[in-house]
N, C-alpha and C. Protein backbone atom coordinates (compact mmCIF):
# COMPACT_ATOMS: atom_id res chain seq x y z
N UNK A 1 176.43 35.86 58.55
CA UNK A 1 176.16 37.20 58.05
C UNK A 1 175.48 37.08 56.69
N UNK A 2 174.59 38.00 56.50
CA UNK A 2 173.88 37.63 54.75
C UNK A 2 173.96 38.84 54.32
N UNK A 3 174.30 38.60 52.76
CA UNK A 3 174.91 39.29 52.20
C UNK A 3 173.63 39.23 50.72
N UNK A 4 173.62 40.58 50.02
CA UNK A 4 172.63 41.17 49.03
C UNK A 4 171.61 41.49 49.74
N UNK A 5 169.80 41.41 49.27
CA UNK A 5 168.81 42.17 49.31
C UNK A 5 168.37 41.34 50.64
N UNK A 6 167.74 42.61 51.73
CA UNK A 6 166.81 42.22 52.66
C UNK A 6 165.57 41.51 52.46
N UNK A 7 164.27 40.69 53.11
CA UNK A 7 163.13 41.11 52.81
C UNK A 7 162.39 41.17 53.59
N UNK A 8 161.91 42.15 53.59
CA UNK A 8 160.88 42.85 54.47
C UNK A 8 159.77 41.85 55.35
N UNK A 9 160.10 42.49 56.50
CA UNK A 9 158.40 41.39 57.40
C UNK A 9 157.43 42.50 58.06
N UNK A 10 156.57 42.57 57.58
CA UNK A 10 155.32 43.86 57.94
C UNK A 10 155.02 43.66 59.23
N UNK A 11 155.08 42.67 59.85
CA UNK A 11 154.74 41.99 61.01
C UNK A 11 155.76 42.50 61.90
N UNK A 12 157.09 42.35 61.84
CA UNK A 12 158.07 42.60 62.67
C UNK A 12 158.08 43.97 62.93
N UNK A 13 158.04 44.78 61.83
CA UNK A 13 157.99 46.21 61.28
C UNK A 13 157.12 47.21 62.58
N UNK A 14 155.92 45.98 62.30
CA UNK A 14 154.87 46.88 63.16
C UNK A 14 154.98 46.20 64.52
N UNK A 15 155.55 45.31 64.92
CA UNK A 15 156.38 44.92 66.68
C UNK A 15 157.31 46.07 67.22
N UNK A 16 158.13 46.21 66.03
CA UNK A 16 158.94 46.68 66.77
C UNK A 16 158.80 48.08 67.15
N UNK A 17 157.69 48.67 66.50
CA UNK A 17 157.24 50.13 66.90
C UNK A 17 155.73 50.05 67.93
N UNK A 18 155.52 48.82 68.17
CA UNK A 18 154.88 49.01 69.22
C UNK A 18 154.80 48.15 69.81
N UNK A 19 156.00 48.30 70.69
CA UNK A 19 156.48 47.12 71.56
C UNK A 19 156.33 47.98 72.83
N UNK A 20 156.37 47.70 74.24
CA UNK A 20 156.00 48.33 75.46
C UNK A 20 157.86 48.83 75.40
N UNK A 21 158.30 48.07 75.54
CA UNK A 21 160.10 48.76 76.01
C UNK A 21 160.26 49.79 74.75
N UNK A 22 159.82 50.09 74.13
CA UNK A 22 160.12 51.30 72.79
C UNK A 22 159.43 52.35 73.48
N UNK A 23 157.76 51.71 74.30
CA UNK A 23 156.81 53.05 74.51
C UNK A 23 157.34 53.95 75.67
N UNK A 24 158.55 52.54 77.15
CA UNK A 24 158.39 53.14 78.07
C UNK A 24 159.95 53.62 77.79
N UNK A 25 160.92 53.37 77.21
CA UNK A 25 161.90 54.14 76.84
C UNK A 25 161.86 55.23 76.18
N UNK A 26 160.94 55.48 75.33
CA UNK A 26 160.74 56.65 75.04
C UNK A 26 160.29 57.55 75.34
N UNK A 27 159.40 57.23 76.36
CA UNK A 27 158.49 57.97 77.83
C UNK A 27 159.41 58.74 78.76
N UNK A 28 160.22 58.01 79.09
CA UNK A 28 161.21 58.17 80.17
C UNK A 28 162.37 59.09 79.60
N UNK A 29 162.56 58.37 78.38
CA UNK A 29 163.85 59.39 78.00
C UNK A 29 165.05 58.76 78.32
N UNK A 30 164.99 57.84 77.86
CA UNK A 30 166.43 56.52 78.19
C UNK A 30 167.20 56.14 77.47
N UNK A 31 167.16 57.11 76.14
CA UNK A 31 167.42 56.78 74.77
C UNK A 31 169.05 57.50 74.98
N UNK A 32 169.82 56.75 74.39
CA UNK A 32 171.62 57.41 74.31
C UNK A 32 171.33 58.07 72.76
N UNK A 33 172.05 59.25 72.90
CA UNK A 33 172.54 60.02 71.87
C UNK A 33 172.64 59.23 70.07
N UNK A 34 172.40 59.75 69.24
CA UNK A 34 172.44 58.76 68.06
C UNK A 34 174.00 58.88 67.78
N UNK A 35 174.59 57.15 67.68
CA UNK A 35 175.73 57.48 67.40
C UNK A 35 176.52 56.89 68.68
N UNK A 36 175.93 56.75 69.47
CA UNK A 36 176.46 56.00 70.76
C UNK A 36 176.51 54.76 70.71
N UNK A 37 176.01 54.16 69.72
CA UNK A 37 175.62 52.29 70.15
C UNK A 37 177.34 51.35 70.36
N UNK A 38 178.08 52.17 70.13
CA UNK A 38 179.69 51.44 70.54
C UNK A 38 179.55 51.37 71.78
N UNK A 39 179.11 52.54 72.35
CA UNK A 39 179.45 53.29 74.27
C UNK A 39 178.29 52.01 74.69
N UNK A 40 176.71 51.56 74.28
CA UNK A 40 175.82 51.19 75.00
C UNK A 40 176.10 49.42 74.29
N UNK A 41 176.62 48.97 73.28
CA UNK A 41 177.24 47.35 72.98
C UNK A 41 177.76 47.54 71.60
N UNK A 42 179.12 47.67 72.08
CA UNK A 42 180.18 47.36 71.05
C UNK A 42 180.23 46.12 70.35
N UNK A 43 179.32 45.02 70.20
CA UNK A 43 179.29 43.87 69.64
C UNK A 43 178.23 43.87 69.05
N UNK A 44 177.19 44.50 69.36
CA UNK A 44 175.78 44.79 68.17
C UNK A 44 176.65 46.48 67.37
N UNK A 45 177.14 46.74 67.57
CA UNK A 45 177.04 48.12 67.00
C UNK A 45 177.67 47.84 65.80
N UNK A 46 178.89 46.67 66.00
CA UNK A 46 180.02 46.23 64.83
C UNK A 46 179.36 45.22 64.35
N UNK A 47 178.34 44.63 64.71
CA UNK A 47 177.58 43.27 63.52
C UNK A 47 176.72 44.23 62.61
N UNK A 48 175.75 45.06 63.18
CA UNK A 48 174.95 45.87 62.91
C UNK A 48 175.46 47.26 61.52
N UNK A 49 176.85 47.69 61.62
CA UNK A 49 177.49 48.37 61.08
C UNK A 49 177.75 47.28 59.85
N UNK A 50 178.16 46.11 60.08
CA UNK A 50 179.15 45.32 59.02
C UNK A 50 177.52 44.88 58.01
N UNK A 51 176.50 44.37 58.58
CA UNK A 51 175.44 43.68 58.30
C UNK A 51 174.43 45.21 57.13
N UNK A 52 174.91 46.14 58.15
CA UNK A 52 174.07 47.43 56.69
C UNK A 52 175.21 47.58 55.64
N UNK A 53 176.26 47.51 55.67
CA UNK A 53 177.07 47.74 54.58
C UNK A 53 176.89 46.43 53.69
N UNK A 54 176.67 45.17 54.31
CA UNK A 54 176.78 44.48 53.05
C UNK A 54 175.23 43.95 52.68
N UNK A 55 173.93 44.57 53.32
CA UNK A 55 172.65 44.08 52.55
C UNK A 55 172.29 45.37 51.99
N UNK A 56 171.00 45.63 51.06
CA UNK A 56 170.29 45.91 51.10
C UNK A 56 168.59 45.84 50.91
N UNK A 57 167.84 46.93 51.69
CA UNK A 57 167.20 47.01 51.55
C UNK A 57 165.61 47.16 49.91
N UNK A 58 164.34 46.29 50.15
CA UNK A 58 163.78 46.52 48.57
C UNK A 58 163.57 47.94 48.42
N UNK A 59 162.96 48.44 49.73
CA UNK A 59 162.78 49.92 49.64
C UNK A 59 164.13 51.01 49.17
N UNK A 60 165.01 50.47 49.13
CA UNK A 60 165.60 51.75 48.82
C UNK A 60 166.08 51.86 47.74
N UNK A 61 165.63 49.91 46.33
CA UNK A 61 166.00 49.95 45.53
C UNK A 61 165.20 50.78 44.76
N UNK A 62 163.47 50.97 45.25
CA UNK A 62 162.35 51.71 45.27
C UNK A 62 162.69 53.02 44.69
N UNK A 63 162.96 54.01 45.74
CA UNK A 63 163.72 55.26 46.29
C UNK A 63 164.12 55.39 44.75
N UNK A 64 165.38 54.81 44.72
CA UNK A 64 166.37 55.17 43.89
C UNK A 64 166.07 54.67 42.26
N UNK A 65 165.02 53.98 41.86
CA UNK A 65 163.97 54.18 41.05
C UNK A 65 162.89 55.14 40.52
N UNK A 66 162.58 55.88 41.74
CA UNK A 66 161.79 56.59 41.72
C UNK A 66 162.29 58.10 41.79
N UNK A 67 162.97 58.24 41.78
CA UNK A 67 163.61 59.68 42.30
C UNK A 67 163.78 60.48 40.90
């Protein structure tokens, strides 16, 4: 698990929004409710939960600079 600041990959960023399983799930409408990811894998939902509480992101040190 890693713990303090993320860093960003522009590359991944822009995969993962245009990846074919994002275009045809979202086409279709296959998407679970926000807030479901326990119901669809209770083992990403609790790494995923534990892993945002203990990094963060540069952008939001950004944000909260800028505000």
């Amino acid at each position: 698990m890693k713990f303090g600041m993320r860093k960003p990959s522009i590359r991944k960023s822009i995969a993962a929004r245009t990846s074919v399983k994002r275009f045809i799930r979202h086409s279709l409408g296959l998407k679970a409710p926000r807030g479901y990811g326990w119901m669809t894998n209770p083992k990403k939902y609790m790494y995923n939960k534990i892993y945002n509480k203990t990094t963060f992101s540069i952008f939001t040190l950004l944000k909260k600079l800028f505000k």
